[in-house]
N, C-alpha and C. Protein backbone atom coordinates (compact mmCIF):
# COMPACT_ATOMS: atom_id res chain seq x y z
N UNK A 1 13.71 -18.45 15.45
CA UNK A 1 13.81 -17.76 14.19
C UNK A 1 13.86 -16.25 14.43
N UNK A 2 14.72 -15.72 13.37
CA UNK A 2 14.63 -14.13 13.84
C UNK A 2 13.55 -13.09 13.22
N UNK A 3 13.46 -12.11 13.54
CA UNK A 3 11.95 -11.41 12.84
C UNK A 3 11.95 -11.41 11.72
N UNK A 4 13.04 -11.20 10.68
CA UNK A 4 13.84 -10.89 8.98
C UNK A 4 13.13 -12.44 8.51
N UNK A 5 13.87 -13.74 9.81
CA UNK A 5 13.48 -15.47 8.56
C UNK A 5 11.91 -15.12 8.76
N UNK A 6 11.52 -15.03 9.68
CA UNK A 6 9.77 -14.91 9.53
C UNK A 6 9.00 -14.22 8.61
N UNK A 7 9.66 -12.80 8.48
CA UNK A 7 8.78 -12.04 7.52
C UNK A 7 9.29 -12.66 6.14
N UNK A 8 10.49 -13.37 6.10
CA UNK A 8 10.55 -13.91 4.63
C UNK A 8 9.98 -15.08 4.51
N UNK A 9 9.39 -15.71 5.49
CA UNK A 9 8.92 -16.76 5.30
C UNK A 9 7.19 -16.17 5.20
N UNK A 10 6.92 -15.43 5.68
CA UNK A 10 5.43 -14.70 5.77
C UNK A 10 5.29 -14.37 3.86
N UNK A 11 6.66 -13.61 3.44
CA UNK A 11 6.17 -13.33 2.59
C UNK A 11 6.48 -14.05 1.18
N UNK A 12 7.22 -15.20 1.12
CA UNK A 12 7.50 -16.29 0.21
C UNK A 12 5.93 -16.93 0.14
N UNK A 13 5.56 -17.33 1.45
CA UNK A 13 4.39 -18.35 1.51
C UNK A 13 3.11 -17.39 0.99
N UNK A 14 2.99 -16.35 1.39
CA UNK A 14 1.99 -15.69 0.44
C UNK A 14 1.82 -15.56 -0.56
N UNK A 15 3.05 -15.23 -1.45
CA UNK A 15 3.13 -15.37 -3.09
C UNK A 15 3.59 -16.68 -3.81
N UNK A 16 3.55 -17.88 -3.00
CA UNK A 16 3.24 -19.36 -3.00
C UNK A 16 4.45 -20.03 -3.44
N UNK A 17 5.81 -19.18 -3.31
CA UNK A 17 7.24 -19.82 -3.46
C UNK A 17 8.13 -20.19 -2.39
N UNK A 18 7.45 -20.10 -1.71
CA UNK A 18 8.03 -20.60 -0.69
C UNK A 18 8.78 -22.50 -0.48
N UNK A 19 10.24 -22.72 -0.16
CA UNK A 19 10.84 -24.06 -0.49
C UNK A 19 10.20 -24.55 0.67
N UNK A 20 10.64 -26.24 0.10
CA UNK A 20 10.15 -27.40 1.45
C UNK A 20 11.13 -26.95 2.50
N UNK A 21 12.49 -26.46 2.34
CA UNK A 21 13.24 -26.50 3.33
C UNK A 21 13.00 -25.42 4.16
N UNK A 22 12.23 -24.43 3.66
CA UNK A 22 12.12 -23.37 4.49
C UNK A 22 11.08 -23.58 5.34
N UNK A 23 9.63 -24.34 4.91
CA UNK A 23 9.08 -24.88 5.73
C UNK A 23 8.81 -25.46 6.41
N UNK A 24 9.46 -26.52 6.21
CA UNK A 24 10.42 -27.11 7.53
C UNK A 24 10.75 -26.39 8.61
N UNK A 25 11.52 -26.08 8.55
CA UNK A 25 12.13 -24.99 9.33
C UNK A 25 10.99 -24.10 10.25
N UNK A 26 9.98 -23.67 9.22
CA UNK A 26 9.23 -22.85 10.25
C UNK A 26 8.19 -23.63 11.24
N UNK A 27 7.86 -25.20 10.36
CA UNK A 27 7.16 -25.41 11.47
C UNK A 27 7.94 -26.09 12.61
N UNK A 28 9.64 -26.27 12.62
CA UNK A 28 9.70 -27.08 13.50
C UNK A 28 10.64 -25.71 14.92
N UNK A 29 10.67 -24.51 13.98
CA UNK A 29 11.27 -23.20 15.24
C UNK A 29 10.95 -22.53 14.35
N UNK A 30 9.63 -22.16 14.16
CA UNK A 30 9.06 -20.87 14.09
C UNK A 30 7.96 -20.87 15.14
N UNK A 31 7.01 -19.83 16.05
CA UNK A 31 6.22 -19.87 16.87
C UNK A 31 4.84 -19.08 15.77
N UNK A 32 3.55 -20.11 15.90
CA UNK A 32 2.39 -19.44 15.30
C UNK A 32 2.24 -18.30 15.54
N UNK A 33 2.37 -17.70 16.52
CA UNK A 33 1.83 -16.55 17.18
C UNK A 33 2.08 -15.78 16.32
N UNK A 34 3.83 -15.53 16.25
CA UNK A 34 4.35 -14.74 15.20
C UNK A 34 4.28 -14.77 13.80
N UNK A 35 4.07 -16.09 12.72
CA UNK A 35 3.52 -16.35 11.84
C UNK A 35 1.85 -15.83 11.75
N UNK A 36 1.16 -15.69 13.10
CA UNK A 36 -0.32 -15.28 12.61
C UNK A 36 0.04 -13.79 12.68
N UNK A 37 0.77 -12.95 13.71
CA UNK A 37 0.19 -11.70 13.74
C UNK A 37 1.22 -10.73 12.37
N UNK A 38 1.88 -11.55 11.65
CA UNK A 38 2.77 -11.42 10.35
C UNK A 38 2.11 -11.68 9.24
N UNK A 39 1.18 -12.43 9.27
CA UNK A 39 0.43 -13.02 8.35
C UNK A 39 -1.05 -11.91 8.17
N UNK A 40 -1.59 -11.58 9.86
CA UNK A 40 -2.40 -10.30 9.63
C UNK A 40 -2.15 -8.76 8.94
N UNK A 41 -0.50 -8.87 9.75
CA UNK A 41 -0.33 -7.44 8.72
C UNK A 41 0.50 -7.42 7.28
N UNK A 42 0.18 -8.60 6.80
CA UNK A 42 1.11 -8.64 5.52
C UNK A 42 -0.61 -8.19 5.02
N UNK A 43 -1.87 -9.46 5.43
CA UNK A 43 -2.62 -8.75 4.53
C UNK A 43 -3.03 -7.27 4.69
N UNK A 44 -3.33 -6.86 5.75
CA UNK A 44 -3.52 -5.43 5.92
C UNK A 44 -2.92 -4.73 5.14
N UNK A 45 -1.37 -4.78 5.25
CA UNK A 45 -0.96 -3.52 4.37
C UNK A 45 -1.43 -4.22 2.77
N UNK A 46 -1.31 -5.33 2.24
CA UNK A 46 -1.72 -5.74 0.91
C UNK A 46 -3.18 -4.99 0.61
N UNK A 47 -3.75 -4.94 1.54
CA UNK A 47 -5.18 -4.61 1.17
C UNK A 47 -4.93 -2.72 0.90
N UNK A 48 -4.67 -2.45 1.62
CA UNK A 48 -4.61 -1.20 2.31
C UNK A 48 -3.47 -0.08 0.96
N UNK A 49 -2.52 -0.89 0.52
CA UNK A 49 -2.10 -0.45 -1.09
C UNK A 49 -3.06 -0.95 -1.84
N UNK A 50 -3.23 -1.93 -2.30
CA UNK A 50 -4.63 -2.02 -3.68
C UNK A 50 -5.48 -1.05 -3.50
N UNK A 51 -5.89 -0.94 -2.39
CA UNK A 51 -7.16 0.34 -2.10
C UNK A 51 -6.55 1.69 -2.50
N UNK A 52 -5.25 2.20 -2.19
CA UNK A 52 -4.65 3.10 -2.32
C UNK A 52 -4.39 3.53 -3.75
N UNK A 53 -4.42 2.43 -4.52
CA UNK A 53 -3.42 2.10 -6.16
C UNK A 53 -5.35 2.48 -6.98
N UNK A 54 -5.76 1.64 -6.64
CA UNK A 54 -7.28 1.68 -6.97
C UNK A 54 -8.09 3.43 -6.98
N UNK A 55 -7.46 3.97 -5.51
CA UNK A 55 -8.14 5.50 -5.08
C UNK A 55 -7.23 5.99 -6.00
N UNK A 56 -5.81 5.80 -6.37
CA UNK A 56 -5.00 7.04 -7.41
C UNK A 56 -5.17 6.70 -8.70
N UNK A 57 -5.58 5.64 -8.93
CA UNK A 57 -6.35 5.69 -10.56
C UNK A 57 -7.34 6.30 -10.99
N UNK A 58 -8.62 5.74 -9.99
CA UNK A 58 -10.07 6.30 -10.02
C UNK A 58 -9.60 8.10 -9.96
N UNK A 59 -8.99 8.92 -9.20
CA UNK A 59 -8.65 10.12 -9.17
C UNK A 59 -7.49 10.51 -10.26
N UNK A 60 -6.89 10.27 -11.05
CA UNK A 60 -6.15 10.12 -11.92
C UNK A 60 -7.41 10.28 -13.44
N UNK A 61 -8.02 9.62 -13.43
CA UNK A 61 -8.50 9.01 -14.66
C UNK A 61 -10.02 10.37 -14.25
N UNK A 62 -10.14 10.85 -13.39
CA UNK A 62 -11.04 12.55 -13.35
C UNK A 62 -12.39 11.43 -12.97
N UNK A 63 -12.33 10.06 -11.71
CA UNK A 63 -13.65 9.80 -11.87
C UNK A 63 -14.01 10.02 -10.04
């Protein structure tokens, strides 16, 4: 699989639309490795904007 089907498969399966056919697919030529360390920084950066969106409100709103 190339880095582009992975991260779309990283990021379909996170927001829980991900098809049967695509998963298929990843478990039978996709490698975990790359699904886990895709899967760490999808949440990282997820976390890492909410915190960001969260800090420009709270500073926005004079608190």
């Amino acid at each position: 699989m190339t880095f582009g089907q992975t991260f779309m498969s990283v990021l379909w399966a996170a927001l829980g639309v991900q098809s049967s056919k695509a998963r298929e697919r990843d478990f039978t030529k996709g490698k975990p490795s790359h699904f886990i360390l895709l899967g760490i920084g999808f949440t990282l950066a997820f976390v890492l904007i909410i915190a960001g969106v969260v800090k420009l409100v709270l500073h926005l709103a004079g608190l």
